[in-house]
C-alpha atoms as a PDB file:
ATOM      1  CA  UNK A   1       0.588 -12.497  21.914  1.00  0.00           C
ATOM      2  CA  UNK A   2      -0.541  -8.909  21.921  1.00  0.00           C
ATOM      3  CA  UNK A   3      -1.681  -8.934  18.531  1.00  0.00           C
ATOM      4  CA  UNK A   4      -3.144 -12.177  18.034  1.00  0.00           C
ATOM      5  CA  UNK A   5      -5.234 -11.158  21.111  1.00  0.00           C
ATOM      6  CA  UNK A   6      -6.155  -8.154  18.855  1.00  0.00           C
ATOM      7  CA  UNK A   7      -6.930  -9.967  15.808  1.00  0.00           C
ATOM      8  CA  UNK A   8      -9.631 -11.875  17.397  1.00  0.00           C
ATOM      9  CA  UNK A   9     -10.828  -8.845  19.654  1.00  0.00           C
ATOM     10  CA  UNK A  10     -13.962  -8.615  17.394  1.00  0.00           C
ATOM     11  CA  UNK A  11     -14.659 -11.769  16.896  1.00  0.00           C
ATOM     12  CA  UNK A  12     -14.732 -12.888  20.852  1.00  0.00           C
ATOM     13  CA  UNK A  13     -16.429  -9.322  22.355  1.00  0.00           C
ATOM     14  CA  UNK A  14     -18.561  -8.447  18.510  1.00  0.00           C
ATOM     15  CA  UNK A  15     -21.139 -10.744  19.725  1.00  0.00           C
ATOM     16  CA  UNK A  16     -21.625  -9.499  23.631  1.00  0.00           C
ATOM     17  CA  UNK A  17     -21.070  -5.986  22.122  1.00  0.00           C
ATOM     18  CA  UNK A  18     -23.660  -5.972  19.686  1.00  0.00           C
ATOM     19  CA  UNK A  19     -26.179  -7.878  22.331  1.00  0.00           C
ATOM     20  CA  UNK A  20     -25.406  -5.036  24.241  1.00  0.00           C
ATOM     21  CA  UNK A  21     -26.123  -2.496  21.883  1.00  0.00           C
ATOM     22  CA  UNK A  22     -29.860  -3.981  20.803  1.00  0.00           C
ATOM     23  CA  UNK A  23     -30.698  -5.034  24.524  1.00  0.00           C
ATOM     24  CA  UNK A  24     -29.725  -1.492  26.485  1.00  0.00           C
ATOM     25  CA  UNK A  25     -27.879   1.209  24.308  1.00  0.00           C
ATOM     26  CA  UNK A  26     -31.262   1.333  22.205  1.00  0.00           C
ATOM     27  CA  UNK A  27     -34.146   0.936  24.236  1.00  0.00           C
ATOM     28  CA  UNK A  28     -32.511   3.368  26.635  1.00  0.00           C
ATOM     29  CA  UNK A  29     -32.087   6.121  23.821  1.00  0.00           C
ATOM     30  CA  UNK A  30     -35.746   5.063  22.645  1.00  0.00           C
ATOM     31  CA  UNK A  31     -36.759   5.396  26.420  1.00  0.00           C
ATOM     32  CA  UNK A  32     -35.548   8.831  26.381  1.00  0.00           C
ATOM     33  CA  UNK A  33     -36.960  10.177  23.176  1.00  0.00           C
ATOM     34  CA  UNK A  34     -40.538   8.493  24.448  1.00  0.00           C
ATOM     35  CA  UNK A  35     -39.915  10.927  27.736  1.00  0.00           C
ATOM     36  CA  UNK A  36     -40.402  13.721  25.576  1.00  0.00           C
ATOM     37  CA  UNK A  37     -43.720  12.207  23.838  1.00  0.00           C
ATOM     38  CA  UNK A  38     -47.272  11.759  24.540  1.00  0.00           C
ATOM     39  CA  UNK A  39     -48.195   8.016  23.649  1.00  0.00           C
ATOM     40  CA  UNK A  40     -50.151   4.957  24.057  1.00  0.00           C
ATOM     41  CA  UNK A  41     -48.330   3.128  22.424  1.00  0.00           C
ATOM     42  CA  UNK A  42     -45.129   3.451  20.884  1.00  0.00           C
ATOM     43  CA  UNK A  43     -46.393   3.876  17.391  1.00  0.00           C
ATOM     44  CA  UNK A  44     -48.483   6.969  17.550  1.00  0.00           C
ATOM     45  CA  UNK A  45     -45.979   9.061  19.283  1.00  0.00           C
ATOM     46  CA  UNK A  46     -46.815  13.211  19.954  1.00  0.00           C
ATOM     47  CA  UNK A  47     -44.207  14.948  20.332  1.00  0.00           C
ATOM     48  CA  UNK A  48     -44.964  17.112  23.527  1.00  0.00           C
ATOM     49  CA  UNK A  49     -40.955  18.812  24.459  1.00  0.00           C
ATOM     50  CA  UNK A  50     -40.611  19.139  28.045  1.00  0.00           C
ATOM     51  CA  UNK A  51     -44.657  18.947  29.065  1.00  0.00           C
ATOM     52  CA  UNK A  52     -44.198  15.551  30.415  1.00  0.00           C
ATOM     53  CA  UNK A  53     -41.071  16.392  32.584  1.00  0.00           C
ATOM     54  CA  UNK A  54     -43.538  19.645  33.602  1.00  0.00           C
ATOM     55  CA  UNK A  55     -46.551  17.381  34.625  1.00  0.00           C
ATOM     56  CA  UNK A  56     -43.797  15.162  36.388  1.00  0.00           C
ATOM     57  CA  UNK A  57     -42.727  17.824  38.973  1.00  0.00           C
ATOM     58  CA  UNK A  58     -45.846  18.901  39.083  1.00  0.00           C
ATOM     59  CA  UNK A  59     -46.888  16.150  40.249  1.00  0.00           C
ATOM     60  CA  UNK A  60     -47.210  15.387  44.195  1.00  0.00           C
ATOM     61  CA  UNK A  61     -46.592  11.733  43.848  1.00  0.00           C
ATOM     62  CA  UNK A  62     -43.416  12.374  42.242  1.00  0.00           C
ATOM     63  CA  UNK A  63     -42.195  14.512  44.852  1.00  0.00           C
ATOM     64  CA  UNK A  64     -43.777  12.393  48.098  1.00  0.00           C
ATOM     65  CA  UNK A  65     -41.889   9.213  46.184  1.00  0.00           C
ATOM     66  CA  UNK A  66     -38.703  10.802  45.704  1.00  0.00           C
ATOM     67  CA  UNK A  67     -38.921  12.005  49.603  1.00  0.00           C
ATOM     68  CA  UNK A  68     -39.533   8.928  50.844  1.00  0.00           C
ATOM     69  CA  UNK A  69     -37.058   7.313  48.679  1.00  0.00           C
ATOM     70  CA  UNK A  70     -34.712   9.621  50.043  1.00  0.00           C
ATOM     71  CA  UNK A  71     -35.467   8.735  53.648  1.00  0.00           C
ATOM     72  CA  UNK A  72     -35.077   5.071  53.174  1.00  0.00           C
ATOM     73  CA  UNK A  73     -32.058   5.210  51.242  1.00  0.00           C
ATOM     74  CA  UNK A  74     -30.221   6.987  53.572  1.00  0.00           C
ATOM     75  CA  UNK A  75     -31.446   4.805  56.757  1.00  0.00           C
ATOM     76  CA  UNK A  76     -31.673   2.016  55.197  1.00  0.00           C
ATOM     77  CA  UNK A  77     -27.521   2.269  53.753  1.00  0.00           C
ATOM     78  CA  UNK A  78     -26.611   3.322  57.447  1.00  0.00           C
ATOM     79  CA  UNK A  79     -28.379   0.467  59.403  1.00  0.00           C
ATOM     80  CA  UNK A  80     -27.716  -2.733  56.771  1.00  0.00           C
ATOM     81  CA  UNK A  81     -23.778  -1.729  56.340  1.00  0.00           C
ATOM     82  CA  UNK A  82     -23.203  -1.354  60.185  1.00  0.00           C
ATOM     83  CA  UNK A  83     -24.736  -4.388  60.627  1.00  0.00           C
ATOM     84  CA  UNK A  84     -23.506  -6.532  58.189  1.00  0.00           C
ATOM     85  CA  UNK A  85     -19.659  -4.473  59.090  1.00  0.00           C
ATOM     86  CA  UNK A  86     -20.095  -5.358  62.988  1.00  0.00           C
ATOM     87  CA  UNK A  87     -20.964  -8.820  61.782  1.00  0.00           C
ATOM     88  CA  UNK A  88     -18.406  -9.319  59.298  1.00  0.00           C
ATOM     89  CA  UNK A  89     -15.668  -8.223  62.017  1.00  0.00           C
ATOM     90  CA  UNK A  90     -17.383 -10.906  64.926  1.00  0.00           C
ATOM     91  CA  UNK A  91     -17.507 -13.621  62.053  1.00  0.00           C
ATOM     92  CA  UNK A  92     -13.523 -13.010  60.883  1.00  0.00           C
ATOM     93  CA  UNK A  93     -12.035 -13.391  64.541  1.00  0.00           C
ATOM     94  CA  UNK A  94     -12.144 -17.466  64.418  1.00  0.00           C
ATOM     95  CA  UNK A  95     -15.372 -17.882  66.177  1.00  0.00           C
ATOM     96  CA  UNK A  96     -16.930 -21.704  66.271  1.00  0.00           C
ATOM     97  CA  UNK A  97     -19.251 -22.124  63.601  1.00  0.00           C
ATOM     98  CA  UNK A  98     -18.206 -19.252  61.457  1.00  0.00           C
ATOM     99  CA  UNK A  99     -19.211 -20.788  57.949  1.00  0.00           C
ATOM    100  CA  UNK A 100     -23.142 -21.449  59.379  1.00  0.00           C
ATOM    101  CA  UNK A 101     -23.715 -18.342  60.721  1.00  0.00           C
ATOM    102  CA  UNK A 102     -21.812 -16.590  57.309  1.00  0.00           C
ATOM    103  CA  UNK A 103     -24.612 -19.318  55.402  1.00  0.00           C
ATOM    104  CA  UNK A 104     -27.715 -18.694  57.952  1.00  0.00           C
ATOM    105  CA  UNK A 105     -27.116 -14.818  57.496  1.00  0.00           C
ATOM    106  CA  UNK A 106     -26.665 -15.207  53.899  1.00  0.00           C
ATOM    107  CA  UNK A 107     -29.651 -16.633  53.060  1.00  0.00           C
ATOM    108  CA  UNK A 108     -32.437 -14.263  52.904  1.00  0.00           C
ATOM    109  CA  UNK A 109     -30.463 -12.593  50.149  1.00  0.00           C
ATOM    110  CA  UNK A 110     -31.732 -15.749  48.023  1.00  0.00           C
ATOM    111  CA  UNK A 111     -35.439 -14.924  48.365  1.00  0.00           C
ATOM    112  CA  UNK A 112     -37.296 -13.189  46.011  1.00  0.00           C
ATOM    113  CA  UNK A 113     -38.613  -9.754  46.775  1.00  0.00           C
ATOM    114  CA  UNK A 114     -42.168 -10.377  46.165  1.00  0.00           C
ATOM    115  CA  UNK A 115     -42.065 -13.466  48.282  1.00  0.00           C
ATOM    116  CA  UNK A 116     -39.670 -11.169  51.285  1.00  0.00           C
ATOM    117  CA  UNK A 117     -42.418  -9.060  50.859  1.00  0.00           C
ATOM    118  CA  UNK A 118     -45.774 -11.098  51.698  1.00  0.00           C
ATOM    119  CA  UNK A 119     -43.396 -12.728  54.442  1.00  0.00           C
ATOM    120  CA  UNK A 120     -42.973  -9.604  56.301  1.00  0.00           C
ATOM    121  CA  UNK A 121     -46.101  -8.353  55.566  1.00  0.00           C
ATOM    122  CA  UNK A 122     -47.176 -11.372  57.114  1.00  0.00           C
ATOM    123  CA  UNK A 123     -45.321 -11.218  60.542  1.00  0.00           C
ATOM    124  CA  UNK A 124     -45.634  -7.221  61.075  1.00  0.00           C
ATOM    125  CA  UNK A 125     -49.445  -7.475  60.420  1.00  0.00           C
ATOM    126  CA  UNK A 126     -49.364 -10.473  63.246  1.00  0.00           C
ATOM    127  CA  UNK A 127     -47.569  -8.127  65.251  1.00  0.00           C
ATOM    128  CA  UNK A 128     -49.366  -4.943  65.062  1.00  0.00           C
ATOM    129  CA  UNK A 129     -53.188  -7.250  65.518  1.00  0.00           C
ATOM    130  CA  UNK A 130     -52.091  -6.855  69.244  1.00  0.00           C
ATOM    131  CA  UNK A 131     -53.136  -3.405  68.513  1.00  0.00           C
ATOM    132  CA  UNK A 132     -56.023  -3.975  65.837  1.00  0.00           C
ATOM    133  CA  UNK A 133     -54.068  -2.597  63.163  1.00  0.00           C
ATOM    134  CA  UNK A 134     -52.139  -3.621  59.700  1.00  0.00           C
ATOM    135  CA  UNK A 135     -49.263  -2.175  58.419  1.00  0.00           C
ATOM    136  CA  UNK A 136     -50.763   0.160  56.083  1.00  0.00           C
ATOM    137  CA  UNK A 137     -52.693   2.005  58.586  1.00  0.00           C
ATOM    138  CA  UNK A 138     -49.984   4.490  59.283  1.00  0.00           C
ATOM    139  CA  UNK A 139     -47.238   5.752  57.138  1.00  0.00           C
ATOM    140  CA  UNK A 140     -44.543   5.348  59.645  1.00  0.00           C
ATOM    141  CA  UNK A 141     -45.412   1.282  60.012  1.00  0.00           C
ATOM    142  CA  UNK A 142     -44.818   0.871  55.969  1.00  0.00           C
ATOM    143  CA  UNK A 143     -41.707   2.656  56.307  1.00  0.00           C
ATOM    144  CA  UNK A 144     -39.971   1.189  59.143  1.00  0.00           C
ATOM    145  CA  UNK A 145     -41.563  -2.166  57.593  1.00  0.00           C
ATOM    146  CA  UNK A 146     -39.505  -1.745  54.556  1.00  0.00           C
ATOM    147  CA  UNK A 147     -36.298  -0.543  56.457  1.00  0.00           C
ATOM    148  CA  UNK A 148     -36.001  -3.754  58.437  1.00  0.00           C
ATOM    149  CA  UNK A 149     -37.093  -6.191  55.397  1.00  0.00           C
ATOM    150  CA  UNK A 150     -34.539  -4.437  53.216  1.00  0.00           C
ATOM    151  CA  UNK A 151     -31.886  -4.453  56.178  1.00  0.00           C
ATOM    152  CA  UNK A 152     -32.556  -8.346  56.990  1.00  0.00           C
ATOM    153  CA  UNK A 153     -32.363  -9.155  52.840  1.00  0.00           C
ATOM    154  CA  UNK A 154     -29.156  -7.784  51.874  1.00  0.00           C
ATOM    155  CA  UNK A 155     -27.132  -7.308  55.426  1.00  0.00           C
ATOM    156  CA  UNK A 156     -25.538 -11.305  54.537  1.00  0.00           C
ATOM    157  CA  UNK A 157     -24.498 -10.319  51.297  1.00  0.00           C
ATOM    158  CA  UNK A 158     -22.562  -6.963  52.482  1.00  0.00           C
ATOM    159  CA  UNK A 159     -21.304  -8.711  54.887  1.00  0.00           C
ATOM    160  CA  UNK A 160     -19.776 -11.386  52.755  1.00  0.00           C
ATOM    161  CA  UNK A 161     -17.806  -8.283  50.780  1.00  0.00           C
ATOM    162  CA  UNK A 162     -16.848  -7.119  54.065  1.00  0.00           C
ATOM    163  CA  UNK A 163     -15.586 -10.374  55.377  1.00  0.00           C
ATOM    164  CA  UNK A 164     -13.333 -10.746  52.210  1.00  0.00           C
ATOM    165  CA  UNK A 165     -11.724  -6.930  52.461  1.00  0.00           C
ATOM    166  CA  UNK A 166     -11.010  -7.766  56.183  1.00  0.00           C
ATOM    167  CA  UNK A 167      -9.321 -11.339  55.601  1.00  0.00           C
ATOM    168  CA  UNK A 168      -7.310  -9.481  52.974  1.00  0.00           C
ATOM    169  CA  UNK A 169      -5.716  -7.192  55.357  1.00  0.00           C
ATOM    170  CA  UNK A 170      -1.894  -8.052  55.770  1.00  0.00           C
ATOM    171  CA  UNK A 171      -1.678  -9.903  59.332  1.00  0.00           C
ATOM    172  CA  UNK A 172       2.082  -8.205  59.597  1.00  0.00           C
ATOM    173  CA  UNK A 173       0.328  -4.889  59.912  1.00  0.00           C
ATOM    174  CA  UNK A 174      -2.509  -5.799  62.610  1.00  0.00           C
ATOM    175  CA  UNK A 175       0.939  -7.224  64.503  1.00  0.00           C
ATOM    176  CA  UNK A 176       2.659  -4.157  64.054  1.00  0.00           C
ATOM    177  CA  UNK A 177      -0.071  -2.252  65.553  1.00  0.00           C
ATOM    178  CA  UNK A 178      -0.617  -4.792  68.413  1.00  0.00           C
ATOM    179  CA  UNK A 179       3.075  -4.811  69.358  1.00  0.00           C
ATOM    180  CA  UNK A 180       3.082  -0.330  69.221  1.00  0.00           C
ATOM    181  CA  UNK A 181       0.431  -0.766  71.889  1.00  0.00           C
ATOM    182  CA  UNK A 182      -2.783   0.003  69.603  1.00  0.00           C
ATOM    183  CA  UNK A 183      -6.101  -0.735  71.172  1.00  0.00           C
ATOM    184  CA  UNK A 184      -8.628  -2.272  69.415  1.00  0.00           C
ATOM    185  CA  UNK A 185     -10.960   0.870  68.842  1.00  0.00           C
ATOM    186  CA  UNK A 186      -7.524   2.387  67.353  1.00  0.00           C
ATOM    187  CA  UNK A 187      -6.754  -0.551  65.282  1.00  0.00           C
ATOM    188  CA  UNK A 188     -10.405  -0.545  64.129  1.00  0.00           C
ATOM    189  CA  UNK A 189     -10.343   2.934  63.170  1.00  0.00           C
ATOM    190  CA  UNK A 190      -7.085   3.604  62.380  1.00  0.00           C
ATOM    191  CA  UNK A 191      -6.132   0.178  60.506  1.00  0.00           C
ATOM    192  CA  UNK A 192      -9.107  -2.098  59.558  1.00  0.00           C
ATOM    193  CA  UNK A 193     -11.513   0.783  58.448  1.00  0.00           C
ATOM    194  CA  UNK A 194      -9.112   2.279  56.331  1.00  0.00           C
ATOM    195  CA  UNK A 195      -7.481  -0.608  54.866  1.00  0.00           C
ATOM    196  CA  UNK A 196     -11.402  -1.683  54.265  1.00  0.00           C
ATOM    197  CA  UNK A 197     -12.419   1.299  51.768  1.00  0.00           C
ATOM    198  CA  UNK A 198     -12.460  -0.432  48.544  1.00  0.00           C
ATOM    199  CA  UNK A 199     -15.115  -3.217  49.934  1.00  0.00           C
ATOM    200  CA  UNK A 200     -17.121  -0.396  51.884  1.00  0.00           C
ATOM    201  CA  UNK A 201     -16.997   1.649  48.571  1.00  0.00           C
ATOM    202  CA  UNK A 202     -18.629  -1.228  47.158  1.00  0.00           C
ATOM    203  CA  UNK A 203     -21.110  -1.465  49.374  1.00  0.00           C
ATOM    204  CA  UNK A 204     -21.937   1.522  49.250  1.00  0.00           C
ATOM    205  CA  UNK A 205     -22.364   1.883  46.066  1.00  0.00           C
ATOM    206  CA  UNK A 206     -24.663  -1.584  46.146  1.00  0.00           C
ATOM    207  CA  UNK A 207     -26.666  -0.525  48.751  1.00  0.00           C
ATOM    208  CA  UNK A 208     -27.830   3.229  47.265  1.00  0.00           C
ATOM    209  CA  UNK A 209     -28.853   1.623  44.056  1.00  0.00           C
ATOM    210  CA  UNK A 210     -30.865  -1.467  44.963  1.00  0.00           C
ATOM    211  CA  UNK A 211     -32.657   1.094  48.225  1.00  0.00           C
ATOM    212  CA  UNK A 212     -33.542   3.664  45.212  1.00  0.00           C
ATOM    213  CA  UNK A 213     -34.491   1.100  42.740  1.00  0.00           C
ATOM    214  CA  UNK A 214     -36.673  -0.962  45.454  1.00  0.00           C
ATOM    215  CA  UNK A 215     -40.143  -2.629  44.062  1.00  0.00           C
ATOM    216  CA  UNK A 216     -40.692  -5.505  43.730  1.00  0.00           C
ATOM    217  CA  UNK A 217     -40.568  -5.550  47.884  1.00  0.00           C
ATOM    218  CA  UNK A 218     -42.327  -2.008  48.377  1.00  0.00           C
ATOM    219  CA  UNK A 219     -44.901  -3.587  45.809  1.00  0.00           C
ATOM    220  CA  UNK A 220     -45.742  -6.728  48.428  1.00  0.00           C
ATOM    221  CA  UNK A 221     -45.143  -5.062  51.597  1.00  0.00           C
ATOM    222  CA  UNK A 222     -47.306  -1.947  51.154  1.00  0.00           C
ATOM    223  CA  UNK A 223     -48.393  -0.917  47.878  1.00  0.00           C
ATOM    224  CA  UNK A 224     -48.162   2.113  48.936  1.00  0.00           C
ATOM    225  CA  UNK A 225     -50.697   2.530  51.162  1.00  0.00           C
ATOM    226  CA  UNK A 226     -51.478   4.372  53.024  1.00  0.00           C
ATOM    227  CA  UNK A 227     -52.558   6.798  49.966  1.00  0.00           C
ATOM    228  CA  UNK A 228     -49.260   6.390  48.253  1.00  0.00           C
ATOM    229  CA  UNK A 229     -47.151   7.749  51.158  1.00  0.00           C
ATOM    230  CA  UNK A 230     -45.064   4.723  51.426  1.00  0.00           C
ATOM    231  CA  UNK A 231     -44.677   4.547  47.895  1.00  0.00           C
ATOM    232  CA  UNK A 232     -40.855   4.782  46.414  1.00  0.00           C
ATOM    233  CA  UNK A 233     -39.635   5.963  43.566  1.00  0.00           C
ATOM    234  CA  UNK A 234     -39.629   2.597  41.160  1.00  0.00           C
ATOM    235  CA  UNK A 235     -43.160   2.030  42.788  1.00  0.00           C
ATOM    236  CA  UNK A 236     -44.632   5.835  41.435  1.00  0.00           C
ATOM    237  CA  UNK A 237     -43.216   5.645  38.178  1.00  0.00           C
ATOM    238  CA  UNK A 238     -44.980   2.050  37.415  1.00  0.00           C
ATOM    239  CA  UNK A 239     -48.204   3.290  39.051  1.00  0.00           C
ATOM    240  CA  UNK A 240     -47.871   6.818  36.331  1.00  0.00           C
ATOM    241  CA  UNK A 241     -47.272   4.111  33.267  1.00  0.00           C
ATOM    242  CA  UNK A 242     -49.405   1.783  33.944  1.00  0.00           C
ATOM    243  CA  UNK A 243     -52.061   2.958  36.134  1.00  0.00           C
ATOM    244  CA  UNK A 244     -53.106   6.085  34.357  1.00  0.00           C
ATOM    245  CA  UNK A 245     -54.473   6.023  30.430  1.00  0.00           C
ATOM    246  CA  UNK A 246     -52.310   8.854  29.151  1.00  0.00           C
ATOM    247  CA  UNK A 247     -49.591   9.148  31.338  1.00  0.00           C
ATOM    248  CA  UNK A 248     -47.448   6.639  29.652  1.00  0.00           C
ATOM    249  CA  UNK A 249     -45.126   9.805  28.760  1.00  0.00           C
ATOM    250  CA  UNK A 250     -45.100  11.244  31.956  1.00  0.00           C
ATOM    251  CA  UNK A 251     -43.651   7.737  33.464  1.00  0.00           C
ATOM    252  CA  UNK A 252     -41.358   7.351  31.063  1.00  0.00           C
ATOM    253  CA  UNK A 253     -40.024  11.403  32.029  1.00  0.00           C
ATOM    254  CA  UNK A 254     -40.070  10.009  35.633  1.00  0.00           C
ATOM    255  CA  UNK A 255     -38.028   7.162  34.474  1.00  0.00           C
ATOM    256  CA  UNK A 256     -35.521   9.017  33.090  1.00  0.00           C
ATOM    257  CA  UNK A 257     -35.452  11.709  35.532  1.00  0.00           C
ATOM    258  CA  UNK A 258     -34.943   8.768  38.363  1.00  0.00           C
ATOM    259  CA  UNK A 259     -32.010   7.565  36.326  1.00  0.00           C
ATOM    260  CA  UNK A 260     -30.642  10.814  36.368  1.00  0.00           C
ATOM    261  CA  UNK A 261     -31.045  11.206  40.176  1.00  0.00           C
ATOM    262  CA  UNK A 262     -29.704   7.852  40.737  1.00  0.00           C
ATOM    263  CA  UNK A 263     -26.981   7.708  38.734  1.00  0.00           C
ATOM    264  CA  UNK A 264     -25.664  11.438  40.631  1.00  0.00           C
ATOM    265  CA  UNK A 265     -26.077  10.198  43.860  1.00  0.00           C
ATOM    266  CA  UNK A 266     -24.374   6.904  42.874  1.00  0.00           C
ATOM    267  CA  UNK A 267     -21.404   8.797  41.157  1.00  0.00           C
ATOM    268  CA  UNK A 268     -20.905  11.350  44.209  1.00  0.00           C
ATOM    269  CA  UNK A 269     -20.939   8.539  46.646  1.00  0.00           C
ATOM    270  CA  UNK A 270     -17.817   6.491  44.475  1.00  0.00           C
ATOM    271  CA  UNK A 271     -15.908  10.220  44.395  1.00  0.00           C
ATOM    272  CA  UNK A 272     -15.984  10.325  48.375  1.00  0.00           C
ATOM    273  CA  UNK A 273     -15.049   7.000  49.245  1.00  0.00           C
ATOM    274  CA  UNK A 274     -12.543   6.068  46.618  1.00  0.00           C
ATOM    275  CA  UNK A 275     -10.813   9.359  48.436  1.00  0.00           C
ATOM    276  CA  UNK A 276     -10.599   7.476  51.408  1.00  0.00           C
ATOM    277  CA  UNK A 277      -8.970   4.736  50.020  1.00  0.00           C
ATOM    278  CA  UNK A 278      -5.414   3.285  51.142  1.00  0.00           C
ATOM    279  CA  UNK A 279      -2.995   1.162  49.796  1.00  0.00           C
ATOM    280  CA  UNK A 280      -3.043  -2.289  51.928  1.00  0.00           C
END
C-alpha cells in the first residue's frame, strides 16, 4: 500500500505543488528582489541595494504604523480571546439555546471587512454626534474603534475553536477533580486551561496574524485619519505603493520587512504556548 501510495505521489500533489510554486514561491522571491529596486513598473527595474529599506525606517509613517500595529495587536489578542474563552466555557455547560447563541455570535465573522467597516463607522460616528464629533477627530476614537470592530468580528470564530478543545476534554478527569474536592477556579486553572493549550495556541496564533495584517477594516473605519495616526501596518505599506509615484520600492521593502516582523512574532508566540501544552 505504501508504495503504490508512492508511485502516484507526483501525480496526485505535482499539480497543487507546481500551482503552488507559480502562485506564491515566485512572486514572493520576485517581491523580494523588487524590495531592493527602484521601479515603476516591474520592467525597468534600478537596482538601488538597501536604499529602499533606508528610506523605509526613515520614514515616520513606517514607524507610527508599526506602533500602532503593535498596540492593537496586543489589545486586541487579549480582549477577543477572553471573550470568546469566557464565552466558549458559558456556551459548553448545557445552557438552553446553546446552538443560537454559538450561530448569533458566529455571525459577524461572515461579513466582509469593508462592509464591518462602514457599519461601525456608521454607529460610532452616531454615537460620538452627541458630542459633535466623528471618529477621526481624535486618534484614540479610531483606535478603540478598530479594537471593538475587530473584537466583535472574530470573538465567534475563536470561540468555536475553544468550544471544540473544551468538549474534547475527558469527562473522567473533570470527575476526578470534582470528587478530590477541586473548586471551579482550580479546575479552570488547573484542568481546563491546561488541557486547552493546543486550541488557545491556535488562537493565538490566528489572532496575531489577521490584527497585524488588518486592512481592509482599518481602510473603511478610518483611513487613517487623523493624519495617518490610526493607520496600521498593511494600511502604510499600500498608501507607500500606491499613493506615492516612486515609492513603489520602498513599499515593497516595507512589505517584506512586515513579513519579517510578522512571521517572528508569529513563530515566538507558537514556541511559548506549544510549551504549555499537556497531554489530555
Amino acid at each position: 500500500m505504501e508504495k503504490s501510495l508512492k508511485k502516484y505521489f507526483w501525480f496526485f500533489a505535482g499539480p497543487t505543488l507546481l500551482c503552488f510554486i507559480i502562485a506564491f514561491i515566485v512572486p514572493f522571491i520576485y517581491g523580494i528582489v523588487l524590495s531592493f529596486a527602484k521601479f515603476t513598473t516591474v520592467t525597468d527595474l534600478t537596482m538601488t541595494g538597501f536604499g529602499n529599506y533606508l528610506q523605509a525606517f526613515s520614514n515616520p509613517d513606517f514607524l507610527n504604523a508599526l506602533w500602532f500595529s503593535v498596540r492593537f495587536t496586543v489589545v486586541s489578542v487579549v480582549l477577543t480571546n477572553v471573550i470568546a474563552f469566557a464565552l466558549a466555557l458559558m456556551l459548553s455547560g448545557g445552557v438552553k439555546g446553546t446552538n443560537l447563541y454559538r450561530t448569533l455570535i458566529f455571525m459577524p465573522n461572515l461579513i466582509g471587512g469593508i462592509v464591518l467597516g462602514y457599519i461601525w463607522q456608521f454607529l460610532i460616528n452616531g454615537f460620538l454626534s452627541i458630542w459633535g464629533v466623528t471618529i477621526t477627530v481624535n486618534a484614540s476614537y479610531g483606535f478603540w474603534g478598530l479594537v471593538v470592530l475587530s473584537s466583535w468580528q472574530f470573538i465567534g470564530y475563536m470561540m468555536i475553536i475553544y468550544i471544540a478543545g473544551i468538549q474534547n476534554i475527558s469527562t473522567d478527569i473533570l470527575e476526578a477533580a470534582k470528587i478530590d474536592g477541586a473548586g471551579g477556579w482550580t479546575t479552570l486553572t488547573k484542568i481546563t486551561i491546561p488541557l486547552v493549550m493546543p486550541s488557545i495556541t491556535i488562537t493565538f496564533f490566528m489572532s496575531v496574524a489577521n490584527s497585524f495584517k488588518m486592512f481592509d477594516q482599518n481602510l473603511a473605519l478610518t483611513a487613517g485619519l487623523p493624519g495617518k495616526q490610526t493607520a496600521g501596518l498593511a494600511l502604510d505599506i499600500y498608501n507607500t505603493f500606491y499613493g506615492r509615484t516612486g515609492w513603489e520600492g520602498v513599499g515593497q521593502a516595507k512589505a517584506f520587512m512586515f513579513f519579517i516582523i510578522v512571521a517572528i512574532i508569529s513563530l515566538v508566540q507558537l514556541s511559548i504556548t506549544r510549551r504549555r501544552e499537556v497531554e489530555n
